[in-house]
PDB file of N, CA and C in Angstrom:
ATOM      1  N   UNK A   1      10.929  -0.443 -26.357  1.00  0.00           N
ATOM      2  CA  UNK A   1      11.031  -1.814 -25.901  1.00  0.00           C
ATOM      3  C   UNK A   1      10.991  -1.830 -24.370  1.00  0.00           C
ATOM      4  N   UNK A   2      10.580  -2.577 -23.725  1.00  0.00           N
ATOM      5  CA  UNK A   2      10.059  -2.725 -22.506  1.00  0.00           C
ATOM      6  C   UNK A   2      10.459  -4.030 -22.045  1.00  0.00           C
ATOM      7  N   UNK A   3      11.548  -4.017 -20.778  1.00  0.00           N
ATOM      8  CA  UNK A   3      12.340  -5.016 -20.586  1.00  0.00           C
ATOM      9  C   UNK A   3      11.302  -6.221 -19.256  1.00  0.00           C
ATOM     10  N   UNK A   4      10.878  -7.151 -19.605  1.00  0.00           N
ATOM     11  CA  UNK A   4      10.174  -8.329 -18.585  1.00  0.00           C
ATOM     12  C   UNK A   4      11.057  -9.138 -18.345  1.00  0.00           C
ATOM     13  N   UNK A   5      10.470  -9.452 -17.160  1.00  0.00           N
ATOM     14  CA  UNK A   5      11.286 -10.643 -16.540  1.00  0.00           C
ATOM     15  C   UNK A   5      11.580 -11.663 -17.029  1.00  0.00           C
ATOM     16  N   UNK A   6      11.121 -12.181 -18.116  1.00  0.00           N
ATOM     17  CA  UNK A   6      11.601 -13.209 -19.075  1.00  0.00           C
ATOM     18  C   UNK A   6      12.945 -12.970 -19.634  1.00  0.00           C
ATOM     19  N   UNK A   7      12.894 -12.133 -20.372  1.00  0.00           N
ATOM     20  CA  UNK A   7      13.876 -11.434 -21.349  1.00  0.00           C
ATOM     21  C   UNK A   7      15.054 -10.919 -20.063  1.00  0.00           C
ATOM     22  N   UNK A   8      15.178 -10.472 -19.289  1.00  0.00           N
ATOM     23  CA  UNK A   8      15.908 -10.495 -18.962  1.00  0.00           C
ATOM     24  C   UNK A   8      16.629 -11.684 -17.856  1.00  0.00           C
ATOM     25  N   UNK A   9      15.951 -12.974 -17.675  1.00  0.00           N
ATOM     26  CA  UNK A   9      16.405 -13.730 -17.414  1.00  0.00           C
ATOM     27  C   UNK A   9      17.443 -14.701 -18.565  1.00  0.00           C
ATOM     28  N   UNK A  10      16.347 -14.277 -19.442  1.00  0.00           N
ATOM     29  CA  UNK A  10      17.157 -14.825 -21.212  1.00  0.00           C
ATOM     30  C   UNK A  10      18.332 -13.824 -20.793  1.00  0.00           C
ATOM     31  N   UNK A  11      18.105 -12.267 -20.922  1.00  0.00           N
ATOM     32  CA  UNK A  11      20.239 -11.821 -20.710  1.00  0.00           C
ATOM     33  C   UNK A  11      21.040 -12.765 -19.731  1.00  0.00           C
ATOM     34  N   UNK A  12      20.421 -12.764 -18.868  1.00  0.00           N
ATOM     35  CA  UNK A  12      21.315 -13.254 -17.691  1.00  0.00           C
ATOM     36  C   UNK A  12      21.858 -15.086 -18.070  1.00  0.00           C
ATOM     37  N   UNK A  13      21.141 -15.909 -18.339  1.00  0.00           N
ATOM     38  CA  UNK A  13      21.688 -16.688 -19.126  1.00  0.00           C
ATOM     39  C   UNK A  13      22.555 -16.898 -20.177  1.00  0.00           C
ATOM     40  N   UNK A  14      22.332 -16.059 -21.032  1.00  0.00           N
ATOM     41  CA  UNK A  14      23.155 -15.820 -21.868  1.00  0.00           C
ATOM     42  C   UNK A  14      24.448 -15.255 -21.335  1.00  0.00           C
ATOM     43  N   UNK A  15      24.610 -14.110 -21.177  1.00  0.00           N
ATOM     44  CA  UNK A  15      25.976 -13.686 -19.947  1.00  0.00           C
ATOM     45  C   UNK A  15      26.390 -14.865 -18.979  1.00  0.00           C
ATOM     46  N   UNK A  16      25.831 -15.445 -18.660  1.00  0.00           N
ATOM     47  CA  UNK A  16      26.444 -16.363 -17.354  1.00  0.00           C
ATOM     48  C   UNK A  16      26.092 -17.917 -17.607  1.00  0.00           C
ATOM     49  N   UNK A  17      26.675 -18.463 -18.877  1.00  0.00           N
ATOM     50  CA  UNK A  17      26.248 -19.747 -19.195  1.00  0.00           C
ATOM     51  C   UNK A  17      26.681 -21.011 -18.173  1.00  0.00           C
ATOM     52  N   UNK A  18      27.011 -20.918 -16.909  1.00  0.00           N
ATOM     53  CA  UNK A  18      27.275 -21.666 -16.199  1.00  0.00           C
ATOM     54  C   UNK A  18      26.114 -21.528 -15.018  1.00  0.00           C
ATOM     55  N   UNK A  19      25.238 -20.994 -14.779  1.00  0.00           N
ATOM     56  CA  UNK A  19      24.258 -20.846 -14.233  1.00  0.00           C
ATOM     57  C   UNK A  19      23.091 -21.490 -14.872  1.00  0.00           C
ATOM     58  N   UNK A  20      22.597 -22.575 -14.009  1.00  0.00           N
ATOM     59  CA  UNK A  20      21.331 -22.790 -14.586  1.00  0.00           C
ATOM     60  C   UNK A  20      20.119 -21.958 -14.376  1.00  0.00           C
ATOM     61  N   UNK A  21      19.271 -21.836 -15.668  1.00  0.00           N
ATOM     62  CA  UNK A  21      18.516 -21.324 -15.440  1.00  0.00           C
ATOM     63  C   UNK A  21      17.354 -20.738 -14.485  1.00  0.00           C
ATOM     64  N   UNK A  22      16.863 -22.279 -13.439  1.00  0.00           N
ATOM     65  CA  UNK A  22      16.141 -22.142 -12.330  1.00  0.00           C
ATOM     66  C   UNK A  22      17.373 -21.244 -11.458  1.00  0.00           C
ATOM     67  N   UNK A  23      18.211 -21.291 -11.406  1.00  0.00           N
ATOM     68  CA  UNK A  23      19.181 -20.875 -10.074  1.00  0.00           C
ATOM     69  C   UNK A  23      19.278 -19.484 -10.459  1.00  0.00           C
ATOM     70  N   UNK A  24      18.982 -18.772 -11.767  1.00  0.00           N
ATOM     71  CA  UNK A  24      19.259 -17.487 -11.666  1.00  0.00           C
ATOM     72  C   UNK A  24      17.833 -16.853 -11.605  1.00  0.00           C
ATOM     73  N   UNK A  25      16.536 -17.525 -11.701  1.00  0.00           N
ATOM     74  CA  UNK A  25      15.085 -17.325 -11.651  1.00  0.00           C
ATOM     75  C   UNK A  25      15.132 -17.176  -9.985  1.00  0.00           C
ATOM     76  N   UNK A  26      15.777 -18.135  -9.188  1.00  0.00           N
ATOM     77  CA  UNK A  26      15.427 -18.032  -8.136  1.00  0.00           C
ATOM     78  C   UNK A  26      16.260 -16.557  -7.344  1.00  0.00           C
ATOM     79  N   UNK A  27      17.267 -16.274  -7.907  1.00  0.00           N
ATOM     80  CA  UNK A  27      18.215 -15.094  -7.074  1.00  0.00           C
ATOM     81  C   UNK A  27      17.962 -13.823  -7.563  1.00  0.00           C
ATOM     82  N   UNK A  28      17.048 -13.512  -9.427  1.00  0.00           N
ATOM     83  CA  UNK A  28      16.426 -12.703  -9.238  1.00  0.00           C
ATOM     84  C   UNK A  28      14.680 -12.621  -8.404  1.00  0.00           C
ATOM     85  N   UNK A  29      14.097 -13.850  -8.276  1.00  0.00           N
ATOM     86  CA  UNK A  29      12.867 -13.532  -7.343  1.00  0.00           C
ATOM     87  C   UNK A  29      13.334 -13.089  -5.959  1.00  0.00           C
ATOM     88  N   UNK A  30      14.405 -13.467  -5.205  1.00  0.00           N
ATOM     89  CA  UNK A  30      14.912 -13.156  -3.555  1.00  0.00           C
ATOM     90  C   UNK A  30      15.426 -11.366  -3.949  1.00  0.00           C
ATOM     91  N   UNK A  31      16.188 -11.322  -5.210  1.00  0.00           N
ATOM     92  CA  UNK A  31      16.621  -9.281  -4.966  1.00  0.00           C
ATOM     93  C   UNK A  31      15.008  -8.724  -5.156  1.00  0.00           C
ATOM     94  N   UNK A  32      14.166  -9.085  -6.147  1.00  0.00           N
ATOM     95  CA  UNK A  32      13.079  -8.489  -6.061  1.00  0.00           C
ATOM     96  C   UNK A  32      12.361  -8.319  -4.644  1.00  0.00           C
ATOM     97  N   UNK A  33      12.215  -9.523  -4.335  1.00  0.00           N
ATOM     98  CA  UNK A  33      11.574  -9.660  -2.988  1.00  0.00           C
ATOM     99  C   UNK A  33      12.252  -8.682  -2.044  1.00  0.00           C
ATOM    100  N   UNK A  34      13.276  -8.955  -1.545  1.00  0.00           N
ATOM    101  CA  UNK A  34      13.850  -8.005  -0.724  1.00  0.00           C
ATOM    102  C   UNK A  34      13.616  -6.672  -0.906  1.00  0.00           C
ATOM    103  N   UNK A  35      13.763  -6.388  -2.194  1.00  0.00           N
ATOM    104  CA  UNK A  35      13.538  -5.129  -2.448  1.00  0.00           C
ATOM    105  C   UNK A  35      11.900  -4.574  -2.526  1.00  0.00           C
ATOM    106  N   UNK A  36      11.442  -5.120  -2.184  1.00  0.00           N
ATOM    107  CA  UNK A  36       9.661  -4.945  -1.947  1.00  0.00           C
ATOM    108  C   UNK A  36       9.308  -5.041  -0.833  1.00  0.00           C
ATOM    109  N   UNK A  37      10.294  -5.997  -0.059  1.00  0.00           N
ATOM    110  CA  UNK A  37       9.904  -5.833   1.445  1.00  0.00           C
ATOM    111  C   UNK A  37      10.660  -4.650   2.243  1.00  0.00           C
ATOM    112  N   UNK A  38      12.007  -4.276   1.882  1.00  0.00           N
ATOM    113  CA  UNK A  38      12.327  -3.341   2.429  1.00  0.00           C
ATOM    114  C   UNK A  38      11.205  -1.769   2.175  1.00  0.00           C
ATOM    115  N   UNK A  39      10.814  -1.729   0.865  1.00  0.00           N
ATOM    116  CA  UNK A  39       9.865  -0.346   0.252  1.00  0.00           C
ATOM    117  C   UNK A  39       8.800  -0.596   1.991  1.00  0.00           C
ATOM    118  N   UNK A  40       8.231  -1.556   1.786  1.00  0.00           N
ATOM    119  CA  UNK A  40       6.993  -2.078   2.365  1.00  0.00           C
ATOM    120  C   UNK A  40       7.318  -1.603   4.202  1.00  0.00           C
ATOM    121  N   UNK A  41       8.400  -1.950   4.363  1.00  0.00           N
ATOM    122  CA  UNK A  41       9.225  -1.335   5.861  1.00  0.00           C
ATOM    123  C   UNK A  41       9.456   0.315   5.578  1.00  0.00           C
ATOM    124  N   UNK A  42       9.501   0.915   4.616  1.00  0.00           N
ATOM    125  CA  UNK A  42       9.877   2.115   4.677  1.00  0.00           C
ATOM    126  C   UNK A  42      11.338   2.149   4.380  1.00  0.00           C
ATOM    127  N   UNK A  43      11.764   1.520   4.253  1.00  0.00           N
ATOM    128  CA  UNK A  43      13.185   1.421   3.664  1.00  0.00           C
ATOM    129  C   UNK A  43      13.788   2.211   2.739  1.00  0.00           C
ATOM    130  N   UNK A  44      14.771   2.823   2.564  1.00  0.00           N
ATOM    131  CA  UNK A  44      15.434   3.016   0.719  1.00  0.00           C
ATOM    132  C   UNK A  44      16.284   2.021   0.505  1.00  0.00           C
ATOM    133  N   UNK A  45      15.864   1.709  -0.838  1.00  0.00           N
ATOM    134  CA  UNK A  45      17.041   1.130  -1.544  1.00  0.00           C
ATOM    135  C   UNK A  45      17.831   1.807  -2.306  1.00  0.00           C
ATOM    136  N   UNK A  46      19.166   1.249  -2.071  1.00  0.00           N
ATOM    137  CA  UNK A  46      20.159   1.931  -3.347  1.00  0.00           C
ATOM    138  C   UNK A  46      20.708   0.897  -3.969  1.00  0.00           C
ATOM    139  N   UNK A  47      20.745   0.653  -5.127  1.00  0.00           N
ATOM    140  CA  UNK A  47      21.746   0.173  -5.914  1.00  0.00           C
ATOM    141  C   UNK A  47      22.537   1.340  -6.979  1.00  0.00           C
ATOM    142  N   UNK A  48      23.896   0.971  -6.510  1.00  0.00           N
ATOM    143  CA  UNK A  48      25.014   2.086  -6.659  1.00  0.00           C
ATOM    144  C   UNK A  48      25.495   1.520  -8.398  1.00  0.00           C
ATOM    145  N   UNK A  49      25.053   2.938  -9.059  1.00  0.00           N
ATOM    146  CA  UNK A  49      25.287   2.447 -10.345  1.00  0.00           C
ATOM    147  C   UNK A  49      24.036   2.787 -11.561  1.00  0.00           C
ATOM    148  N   UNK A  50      22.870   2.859 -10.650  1.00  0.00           N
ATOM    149  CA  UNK A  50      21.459   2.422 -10.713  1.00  0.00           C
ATOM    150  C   UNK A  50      20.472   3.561 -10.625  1.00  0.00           C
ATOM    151  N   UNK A  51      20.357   3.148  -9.363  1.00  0.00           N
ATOM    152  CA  UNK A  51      19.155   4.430  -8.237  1.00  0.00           C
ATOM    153  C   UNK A  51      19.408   4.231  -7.512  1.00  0.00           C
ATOM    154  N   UNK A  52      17.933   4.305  -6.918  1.00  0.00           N
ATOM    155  CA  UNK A  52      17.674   4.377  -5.539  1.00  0.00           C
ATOM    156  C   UNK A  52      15.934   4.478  -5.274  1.00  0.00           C
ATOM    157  N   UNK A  53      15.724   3.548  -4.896  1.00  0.00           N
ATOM    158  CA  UNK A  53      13.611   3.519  -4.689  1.00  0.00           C
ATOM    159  C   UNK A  53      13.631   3.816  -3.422  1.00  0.00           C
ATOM    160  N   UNK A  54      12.481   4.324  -2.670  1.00  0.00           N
ATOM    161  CA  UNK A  54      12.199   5.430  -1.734  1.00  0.00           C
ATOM    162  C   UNK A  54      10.667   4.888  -1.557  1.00  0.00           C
ATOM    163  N   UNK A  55       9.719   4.661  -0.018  1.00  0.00           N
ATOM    164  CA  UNK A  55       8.410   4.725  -0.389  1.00  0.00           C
ATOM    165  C   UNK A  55       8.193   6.513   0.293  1.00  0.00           C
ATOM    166  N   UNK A  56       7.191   6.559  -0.461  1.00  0.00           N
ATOM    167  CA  UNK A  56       6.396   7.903   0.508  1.00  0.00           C
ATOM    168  C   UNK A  56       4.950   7.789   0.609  1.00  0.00           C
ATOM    169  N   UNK A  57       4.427   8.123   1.372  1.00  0.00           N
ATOM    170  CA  UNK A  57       3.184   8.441   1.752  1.00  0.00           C
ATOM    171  C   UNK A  57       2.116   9.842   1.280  1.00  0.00           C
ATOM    172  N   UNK A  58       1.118   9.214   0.256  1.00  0.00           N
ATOM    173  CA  UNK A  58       0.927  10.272  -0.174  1.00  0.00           C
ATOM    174  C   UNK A  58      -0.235  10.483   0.788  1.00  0.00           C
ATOM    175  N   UNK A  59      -0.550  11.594   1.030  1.00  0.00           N
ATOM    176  CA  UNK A  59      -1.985  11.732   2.111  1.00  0.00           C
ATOM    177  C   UNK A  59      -2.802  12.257   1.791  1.00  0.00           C
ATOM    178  N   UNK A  60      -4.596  11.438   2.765  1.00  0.00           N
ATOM    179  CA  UNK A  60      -5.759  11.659   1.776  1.00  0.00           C
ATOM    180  C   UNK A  60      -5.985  12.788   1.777  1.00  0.00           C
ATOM    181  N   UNK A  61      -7.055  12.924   0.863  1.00  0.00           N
ATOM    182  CA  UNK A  61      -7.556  14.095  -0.179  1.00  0.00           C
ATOM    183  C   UNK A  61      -8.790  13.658  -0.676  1.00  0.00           C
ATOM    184  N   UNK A  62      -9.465  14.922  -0.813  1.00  0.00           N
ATOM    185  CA  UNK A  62     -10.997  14.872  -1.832  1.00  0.00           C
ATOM    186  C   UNK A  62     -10.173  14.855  -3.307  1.00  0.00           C
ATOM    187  N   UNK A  63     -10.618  14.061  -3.963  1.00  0.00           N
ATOM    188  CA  UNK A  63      -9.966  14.313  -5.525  1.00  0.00           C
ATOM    189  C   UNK A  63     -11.302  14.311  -6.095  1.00  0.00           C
ATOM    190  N   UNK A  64     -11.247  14.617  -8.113  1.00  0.00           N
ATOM    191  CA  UNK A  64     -12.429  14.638  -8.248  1.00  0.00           C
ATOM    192  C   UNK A  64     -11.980  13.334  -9.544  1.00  0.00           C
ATOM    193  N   UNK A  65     -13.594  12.755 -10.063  1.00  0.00           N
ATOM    194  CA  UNK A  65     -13.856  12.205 -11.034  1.00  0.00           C
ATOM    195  C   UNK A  65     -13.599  12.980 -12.113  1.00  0.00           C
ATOM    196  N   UNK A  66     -12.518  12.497 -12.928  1.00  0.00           N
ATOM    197  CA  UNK A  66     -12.550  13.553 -14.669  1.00  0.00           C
ATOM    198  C   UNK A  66     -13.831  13.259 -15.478  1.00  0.00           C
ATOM    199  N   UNK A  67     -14.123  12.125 -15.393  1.00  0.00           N
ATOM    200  CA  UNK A  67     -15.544  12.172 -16.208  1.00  0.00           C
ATOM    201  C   UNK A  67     -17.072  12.416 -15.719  1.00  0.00           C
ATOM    202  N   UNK A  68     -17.302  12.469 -14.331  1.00  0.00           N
ATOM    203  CA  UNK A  68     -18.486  12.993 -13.936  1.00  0.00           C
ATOM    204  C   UNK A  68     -18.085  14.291 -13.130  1.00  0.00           C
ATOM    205  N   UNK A  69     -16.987  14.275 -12.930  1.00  0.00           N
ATOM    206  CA  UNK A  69     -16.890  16.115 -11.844  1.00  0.00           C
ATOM    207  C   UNK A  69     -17.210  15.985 -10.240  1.00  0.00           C
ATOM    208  N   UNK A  70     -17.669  14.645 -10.068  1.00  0.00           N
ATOM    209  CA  UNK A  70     -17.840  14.182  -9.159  1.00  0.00           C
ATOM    210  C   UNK A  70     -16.735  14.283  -7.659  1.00  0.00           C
ATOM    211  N   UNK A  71     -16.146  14.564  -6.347  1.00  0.00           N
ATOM    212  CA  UNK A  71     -15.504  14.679  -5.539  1.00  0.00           C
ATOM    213  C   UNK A  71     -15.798  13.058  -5.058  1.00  0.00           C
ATOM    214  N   UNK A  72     -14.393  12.612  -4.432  1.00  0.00           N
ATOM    215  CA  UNK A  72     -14.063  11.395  -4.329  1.00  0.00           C
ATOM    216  C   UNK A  72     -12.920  11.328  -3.401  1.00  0.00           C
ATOM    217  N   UNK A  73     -13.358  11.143  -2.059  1.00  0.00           N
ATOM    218  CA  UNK A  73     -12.143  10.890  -1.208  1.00  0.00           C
ATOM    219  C   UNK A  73     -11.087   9.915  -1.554  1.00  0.00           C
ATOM    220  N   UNK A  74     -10.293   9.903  -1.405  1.00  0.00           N
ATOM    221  CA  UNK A  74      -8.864   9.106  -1.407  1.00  0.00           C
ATOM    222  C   UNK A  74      -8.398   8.986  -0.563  1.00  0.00           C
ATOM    223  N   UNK A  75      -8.273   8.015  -0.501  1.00  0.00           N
ATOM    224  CA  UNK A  75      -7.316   7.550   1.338  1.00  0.00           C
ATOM    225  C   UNK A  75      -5.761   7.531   0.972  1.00  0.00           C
ATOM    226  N   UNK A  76      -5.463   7.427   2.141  1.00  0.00           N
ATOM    227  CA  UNK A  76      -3.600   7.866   2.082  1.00  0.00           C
ATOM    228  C   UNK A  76      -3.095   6.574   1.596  1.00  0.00           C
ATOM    229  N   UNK A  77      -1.978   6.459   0.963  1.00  0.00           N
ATOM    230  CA  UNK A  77      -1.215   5.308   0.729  1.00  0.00           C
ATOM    231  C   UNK A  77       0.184   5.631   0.067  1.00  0.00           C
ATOM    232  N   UNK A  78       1.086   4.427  -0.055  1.00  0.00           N
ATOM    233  CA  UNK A  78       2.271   4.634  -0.108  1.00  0.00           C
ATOM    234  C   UNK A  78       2.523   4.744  -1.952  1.00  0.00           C
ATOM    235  N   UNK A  79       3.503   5.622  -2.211  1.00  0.00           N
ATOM    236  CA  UNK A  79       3.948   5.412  -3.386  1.00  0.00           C
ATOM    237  C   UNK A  79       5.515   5.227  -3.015  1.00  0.00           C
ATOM    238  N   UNK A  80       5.779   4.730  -4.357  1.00  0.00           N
ATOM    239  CA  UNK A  80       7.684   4.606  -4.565  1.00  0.00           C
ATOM    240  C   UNK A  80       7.702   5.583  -5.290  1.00  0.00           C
ATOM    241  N   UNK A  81       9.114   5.999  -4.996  1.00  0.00           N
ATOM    242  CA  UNK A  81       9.737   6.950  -5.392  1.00  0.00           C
ATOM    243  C   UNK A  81      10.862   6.628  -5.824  1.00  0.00           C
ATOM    244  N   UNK A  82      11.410   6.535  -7.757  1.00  0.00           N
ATOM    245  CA  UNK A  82      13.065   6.338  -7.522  1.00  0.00           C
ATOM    246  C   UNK A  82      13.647   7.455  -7.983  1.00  0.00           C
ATOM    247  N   UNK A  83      14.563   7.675  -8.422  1.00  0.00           N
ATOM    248  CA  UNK A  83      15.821   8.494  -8.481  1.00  0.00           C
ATOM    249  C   UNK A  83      17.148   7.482  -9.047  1.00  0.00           C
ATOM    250  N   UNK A  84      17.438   8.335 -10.177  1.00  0.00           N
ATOM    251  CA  UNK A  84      18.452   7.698 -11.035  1.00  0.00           C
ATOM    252  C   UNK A  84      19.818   8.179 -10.060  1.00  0.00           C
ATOM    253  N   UNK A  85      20.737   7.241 -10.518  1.00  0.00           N
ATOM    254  CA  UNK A  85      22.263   8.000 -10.106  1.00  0.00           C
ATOM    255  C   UNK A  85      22.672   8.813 -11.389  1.00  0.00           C
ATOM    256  N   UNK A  86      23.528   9.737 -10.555  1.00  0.00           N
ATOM    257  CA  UNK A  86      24.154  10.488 -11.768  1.00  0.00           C
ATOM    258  C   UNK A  86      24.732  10.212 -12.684  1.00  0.00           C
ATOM    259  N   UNK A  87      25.815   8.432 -12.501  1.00  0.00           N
ATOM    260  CA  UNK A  87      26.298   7.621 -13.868  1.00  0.00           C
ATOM    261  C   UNK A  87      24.975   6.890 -14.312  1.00  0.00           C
ATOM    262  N   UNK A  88      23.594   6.884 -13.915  1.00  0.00           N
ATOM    263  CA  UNK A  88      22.778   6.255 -15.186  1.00  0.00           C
ATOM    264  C   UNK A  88      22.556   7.573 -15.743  1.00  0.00           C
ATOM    265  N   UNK A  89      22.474   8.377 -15.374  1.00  0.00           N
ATOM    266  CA  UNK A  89      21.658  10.304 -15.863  1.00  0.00           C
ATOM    267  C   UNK A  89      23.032  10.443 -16.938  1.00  0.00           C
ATOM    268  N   UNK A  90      24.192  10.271 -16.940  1.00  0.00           N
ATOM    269  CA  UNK A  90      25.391  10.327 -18.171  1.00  0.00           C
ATOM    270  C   UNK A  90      24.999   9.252 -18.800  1.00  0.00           C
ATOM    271  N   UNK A  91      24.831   7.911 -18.443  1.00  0.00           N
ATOM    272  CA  UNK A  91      25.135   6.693 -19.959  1.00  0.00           C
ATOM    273  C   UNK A  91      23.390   7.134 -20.623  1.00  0.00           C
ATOM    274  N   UNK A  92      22.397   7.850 -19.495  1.00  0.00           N
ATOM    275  CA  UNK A  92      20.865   8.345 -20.985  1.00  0.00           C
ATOM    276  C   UNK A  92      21.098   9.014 -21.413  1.00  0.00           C
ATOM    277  N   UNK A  93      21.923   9.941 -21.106  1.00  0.00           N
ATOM    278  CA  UNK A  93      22.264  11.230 -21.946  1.00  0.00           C
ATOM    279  C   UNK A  93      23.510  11.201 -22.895  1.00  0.00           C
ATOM    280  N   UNK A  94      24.327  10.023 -22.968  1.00  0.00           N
ATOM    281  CA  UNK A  94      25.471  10.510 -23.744  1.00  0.00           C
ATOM    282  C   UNK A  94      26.394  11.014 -23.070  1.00  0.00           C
ATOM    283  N   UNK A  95      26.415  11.145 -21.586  1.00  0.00           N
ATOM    284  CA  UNK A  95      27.481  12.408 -21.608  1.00  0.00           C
ATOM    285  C   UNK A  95      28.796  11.479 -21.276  1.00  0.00           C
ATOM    286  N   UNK A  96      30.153  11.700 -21.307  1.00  0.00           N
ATOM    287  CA  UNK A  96      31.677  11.537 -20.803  1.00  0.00           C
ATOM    288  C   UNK A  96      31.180  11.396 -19.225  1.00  0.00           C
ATOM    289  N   UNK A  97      31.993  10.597 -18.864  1.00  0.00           N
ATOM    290  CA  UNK A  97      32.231  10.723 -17.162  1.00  0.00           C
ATOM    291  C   UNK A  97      33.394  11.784 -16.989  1.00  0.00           C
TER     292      UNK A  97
END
């Protein structure tokens, strides 16, 4: 199962029935946002509990085509990087704190 932004606006409603709906649409679009603009600055994020997203820079390279064998420059660009915390790495695994 694969959690979208719908569905989890449906949790968050549900948990917090005194919130209207637009008002919790709008405060998860501002954490997203933030959190895309900080990646975009080079930033890390942490949310403690969670992770932590990271951008890095991967740098260019000849790569090749898998279906013609072909060589194909690639230009540099950023990837994210996250990293679980060690209490999400115990509640996937089962383990005791």
């Amino acid at each position: 199962m694969t959690v979208v932004k719908s569905k989890l606006l449906a949790q968050l409603s549900k948990n917090y029935p005194n919130f209207l709906k637009k008002d919790l649409e709008k405060f998860s679009n501002i954490i997203l946002k933030e959190i895309k603009n900080a990646l975009k600055r080079g930033e890390r994020v942490e949310l403690r509990g969670f992770g932590m997203f990271s951008s890095n820079i991967q740098k260019a390279r000849i790569s090749r085509n898998p279906k013609t064998g072909e060589k194909v420059n690639t230009p540099k660009k950023k990837t994210i990087h996250f990293k679980m915390s060690k209490e999400m790495f115990k509640k996937l695994n089962n383990e005791k704190e």
